[in-house]
C-alpha atoms as a PDB file:
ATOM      1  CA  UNK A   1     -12.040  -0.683   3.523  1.00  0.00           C
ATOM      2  CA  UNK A   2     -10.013  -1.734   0.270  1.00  0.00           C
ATOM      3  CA  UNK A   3      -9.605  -5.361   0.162  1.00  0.00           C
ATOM      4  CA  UNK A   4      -5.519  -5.266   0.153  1.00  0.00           C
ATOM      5  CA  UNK A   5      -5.429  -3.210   3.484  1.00  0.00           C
ATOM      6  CA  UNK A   6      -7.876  -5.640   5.153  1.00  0.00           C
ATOM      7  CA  UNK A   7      -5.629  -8.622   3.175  1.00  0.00           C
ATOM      8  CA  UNK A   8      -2.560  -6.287   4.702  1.00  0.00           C
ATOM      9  CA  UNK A   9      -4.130  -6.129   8.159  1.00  0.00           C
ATOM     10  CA  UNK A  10      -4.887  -9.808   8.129  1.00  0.00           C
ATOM     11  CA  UNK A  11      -0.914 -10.663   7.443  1.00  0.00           C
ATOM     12  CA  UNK A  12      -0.328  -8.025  10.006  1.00  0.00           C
ATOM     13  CA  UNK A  13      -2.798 -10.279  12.722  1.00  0.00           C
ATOM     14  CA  UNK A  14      -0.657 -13.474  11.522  1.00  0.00           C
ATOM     15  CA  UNK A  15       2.696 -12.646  12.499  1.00  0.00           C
ATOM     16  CA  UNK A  16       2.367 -10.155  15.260  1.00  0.00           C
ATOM     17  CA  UNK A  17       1.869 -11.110  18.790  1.00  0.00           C
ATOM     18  CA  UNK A  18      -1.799 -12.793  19.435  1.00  0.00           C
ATOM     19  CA  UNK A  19      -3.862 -10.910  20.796  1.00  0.00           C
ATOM     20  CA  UNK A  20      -4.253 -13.472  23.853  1.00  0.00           C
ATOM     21  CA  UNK A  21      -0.399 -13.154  24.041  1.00  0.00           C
ATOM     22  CA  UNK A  22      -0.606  -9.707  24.441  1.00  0.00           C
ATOM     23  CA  UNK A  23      -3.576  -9.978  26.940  1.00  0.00           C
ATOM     24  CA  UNK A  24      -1.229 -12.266  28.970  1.00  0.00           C
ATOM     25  CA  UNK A  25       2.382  -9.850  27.942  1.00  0.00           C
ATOM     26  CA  UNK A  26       3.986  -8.736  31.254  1.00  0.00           C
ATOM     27  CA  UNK A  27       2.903  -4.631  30.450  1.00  0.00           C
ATOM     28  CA  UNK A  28      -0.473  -5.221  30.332  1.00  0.00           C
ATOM     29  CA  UNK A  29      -0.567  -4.684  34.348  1.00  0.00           C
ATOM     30  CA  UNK A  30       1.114  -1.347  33.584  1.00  0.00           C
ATOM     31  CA  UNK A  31      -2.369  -0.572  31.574  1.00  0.00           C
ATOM     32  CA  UNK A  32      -5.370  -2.372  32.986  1.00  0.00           C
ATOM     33  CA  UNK A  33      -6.423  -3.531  36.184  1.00  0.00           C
ATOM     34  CA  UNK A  34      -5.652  -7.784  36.892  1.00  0.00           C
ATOM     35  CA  UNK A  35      -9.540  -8.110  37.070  1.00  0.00           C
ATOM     36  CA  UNK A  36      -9.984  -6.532  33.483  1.00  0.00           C
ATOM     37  CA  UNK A  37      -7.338  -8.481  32.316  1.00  0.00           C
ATOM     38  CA  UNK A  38      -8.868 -11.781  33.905  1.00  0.00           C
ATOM     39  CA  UNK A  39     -11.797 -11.068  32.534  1.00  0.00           C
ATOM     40  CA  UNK A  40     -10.656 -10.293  28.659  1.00  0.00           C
ATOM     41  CA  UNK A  41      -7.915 -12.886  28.765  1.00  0.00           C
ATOM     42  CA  UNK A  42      -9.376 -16.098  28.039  1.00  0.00           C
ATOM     43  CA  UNK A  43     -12.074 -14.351  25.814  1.00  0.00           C
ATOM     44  CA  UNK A  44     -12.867 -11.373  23.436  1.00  0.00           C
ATOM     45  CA  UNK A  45      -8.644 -10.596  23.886  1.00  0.00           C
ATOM     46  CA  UNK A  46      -9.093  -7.815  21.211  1.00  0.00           C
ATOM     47  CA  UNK A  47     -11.614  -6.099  23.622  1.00  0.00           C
ATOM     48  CA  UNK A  48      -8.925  -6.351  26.447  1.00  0.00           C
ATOM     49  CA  UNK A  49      -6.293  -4.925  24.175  1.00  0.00           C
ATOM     50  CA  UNK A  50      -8.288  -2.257  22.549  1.00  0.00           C
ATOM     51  CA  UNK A  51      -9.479  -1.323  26.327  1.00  0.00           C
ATOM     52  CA  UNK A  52      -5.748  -1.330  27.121  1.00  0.00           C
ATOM     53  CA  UNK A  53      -4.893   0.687  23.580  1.00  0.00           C
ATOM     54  CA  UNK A  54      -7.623   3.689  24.578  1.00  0.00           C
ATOM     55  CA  UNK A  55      -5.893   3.815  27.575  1.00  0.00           C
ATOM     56  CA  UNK A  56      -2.751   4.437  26.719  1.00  0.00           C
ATOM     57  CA  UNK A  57      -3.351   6.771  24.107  1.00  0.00           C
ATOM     58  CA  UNK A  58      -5.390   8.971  26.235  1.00  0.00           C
ATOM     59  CA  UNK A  59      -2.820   9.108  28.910  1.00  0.00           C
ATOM     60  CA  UNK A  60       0.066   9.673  26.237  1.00  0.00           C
ATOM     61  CA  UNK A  61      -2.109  12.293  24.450  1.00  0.00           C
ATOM     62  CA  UNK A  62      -4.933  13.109  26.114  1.00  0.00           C
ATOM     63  CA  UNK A  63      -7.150  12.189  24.015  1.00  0.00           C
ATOM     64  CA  UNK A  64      -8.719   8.558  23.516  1.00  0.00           C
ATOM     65  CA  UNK A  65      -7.509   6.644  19.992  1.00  0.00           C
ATOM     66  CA  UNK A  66     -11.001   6.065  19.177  1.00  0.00           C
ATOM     67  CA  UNK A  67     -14.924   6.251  19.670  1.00  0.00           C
ATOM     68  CA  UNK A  68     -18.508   5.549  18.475  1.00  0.00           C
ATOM     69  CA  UNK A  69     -17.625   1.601  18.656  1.00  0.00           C
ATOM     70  CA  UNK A  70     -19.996  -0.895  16.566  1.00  0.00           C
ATOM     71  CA  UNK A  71     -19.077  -3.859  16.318  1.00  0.00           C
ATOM     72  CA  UNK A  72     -21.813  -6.349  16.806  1.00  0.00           C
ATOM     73  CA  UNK A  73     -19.911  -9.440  18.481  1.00  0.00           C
ATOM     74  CA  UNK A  74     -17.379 -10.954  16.412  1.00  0.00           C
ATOM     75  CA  UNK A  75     -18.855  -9.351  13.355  1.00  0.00           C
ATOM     76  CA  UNK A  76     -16.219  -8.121  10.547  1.00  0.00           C
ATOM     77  CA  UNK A  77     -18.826  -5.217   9.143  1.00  0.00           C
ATOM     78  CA  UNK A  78     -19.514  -2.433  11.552  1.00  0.00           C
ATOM     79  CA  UNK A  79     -17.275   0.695  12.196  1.00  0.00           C
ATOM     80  CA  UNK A  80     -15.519   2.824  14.995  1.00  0.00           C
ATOM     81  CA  UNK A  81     -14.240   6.013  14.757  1.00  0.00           C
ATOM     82  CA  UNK A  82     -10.703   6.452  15.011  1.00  0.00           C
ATOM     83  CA  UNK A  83      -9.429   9.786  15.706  1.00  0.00           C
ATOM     84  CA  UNK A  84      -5.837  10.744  14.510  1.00  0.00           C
ATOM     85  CA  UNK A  85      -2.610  12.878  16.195  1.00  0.00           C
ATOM     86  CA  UNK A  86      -4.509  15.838  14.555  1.00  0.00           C
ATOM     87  CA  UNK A  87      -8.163  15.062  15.947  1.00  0.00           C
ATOM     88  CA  UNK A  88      -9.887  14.314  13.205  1.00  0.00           C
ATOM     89  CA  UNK A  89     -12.163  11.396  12.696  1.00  0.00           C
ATOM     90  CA  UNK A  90     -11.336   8.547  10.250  1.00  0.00           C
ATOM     91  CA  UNK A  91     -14.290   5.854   9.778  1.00  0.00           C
ATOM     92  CA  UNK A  92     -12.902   2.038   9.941  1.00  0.00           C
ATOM     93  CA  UNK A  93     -15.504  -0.342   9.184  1.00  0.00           C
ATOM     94  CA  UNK A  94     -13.528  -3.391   9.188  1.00  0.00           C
ATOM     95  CA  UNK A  95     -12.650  -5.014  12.450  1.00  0.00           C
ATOM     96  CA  UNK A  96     -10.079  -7.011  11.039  1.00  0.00           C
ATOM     97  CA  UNK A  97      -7.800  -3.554  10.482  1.00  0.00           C
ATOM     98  CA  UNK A  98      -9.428  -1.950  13.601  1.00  0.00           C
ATOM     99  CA  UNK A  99      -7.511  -5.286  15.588  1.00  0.00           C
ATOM    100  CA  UNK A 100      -4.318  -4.551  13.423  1.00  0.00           C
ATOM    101  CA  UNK A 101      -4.399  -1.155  14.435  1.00  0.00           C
ATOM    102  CA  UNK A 102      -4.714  -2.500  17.719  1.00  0.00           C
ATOM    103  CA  UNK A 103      -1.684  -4.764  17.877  1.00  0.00           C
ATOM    104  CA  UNK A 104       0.655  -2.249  16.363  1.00  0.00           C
ATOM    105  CA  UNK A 105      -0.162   0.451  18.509  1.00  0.00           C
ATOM    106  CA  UNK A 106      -0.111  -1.678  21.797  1.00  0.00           C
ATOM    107  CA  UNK A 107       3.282  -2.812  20.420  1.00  0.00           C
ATOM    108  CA  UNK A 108       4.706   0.456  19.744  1.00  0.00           C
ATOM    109  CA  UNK A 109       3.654   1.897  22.820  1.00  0.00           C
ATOM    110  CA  UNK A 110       5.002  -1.144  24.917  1.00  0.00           C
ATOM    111  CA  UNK A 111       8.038  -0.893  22.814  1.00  0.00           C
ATOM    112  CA  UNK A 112       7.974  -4.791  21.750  1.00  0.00           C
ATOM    113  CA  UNK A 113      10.749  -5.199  19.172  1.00  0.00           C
ATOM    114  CA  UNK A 114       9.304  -6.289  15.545  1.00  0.00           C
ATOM    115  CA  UNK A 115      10.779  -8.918  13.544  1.00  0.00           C
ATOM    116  CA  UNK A 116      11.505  -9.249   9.880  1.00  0.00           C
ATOM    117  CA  UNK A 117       8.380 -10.493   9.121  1.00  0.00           C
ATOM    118  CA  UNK A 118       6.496  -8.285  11.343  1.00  0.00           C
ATOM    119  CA  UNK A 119       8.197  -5.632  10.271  1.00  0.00           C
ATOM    120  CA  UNK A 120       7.462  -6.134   6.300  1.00  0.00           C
ATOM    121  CA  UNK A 121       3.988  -6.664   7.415  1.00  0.00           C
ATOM    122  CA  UNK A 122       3.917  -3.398   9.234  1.00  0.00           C
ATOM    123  CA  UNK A 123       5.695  -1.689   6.221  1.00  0.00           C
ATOM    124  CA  UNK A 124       2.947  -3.454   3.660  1.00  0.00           C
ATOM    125  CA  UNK A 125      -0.335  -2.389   6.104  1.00  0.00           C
ATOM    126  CA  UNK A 126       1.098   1.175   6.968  1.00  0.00           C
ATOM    127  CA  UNK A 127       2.038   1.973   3.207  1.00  0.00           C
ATOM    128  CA  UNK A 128      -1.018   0.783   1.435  1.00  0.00           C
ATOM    129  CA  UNK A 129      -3.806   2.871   3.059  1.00  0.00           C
ATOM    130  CA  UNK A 130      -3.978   6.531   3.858  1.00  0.00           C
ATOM    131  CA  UNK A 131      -6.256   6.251   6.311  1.00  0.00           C
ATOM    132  CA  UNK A 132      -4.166   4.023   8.408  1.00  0.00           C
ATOM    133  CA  UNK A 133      -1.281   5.978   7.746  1.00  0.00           C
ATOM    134  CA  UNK A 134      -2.924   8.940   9.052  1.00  0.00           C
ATOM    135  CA  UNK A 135      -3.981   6.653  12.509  1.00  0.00           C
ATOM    136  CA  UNK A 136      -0.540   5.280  12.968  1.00  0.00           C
ATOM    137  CA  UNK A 137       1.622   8.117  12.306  1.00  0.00           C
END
């Protein structure tokens, strides 16, 4: 990944909702199960949330958001498929944007209102990268 969308993504992780925050957000029950959200909420939130993500994308679409997941741990190299509205397969191998990806997404879908900030950071992430333009439009 270019080093101003991960820089972009990281802003994005800064002023959005934690990911904890959303593990522990009131429409999380709508998504996942209280035992999966017990069990991601005090650690590895992002896995909770991107559990919670592939959900709701595959029920809204039918398809899942992405696939081929390999991320060692908390490691920031790796990759995961992401699959956009079309089908096709864009490579991410940053986690730091795959978990901004996340949070927008969840956000959108849960229809939590952005703020200023947020919303320049979404603006900044979104515009910057045609791959992630392709994933969240």
């Amino acid at each position: 990944m270019k080093t101003e969308t991960i820089k972009n993504a990281k802003k994005v992780l800064e002023v959005f909702p934690t990911l904890k925050d959303l593990m522990l957000h009131d429409t999380m029950k709508k998504v996942l199960p209280p035992m999966v959200i017990m069990a991601f909420s005090n650690s590895q939130q992002w896995e909770g949330v991107s559990m919670a993500v592939n959900n709701m994308v595959n029920q809204m679409n039918g398809n899942p958001l992405y696939g081929n997941y390999c991320f060692i741990g908390n490691n920031e190299k790796g990759e995961v498929d992401l699959f956009d509205h079309s089908g096709d397969t864009i490579i991410i191998d940053s986690l730091t944007v795959f978990k901004a990806i996340l949070v927008i997404i969840y956000c959108s879908y849960m229809s939590i209102e952005l703020n200023d900030k947020q919303h320049n950071a979404y603006v900044d992430f979104y515009g910057q990268d045609t791959d992630v333009y392709r994933i969240l439009n």
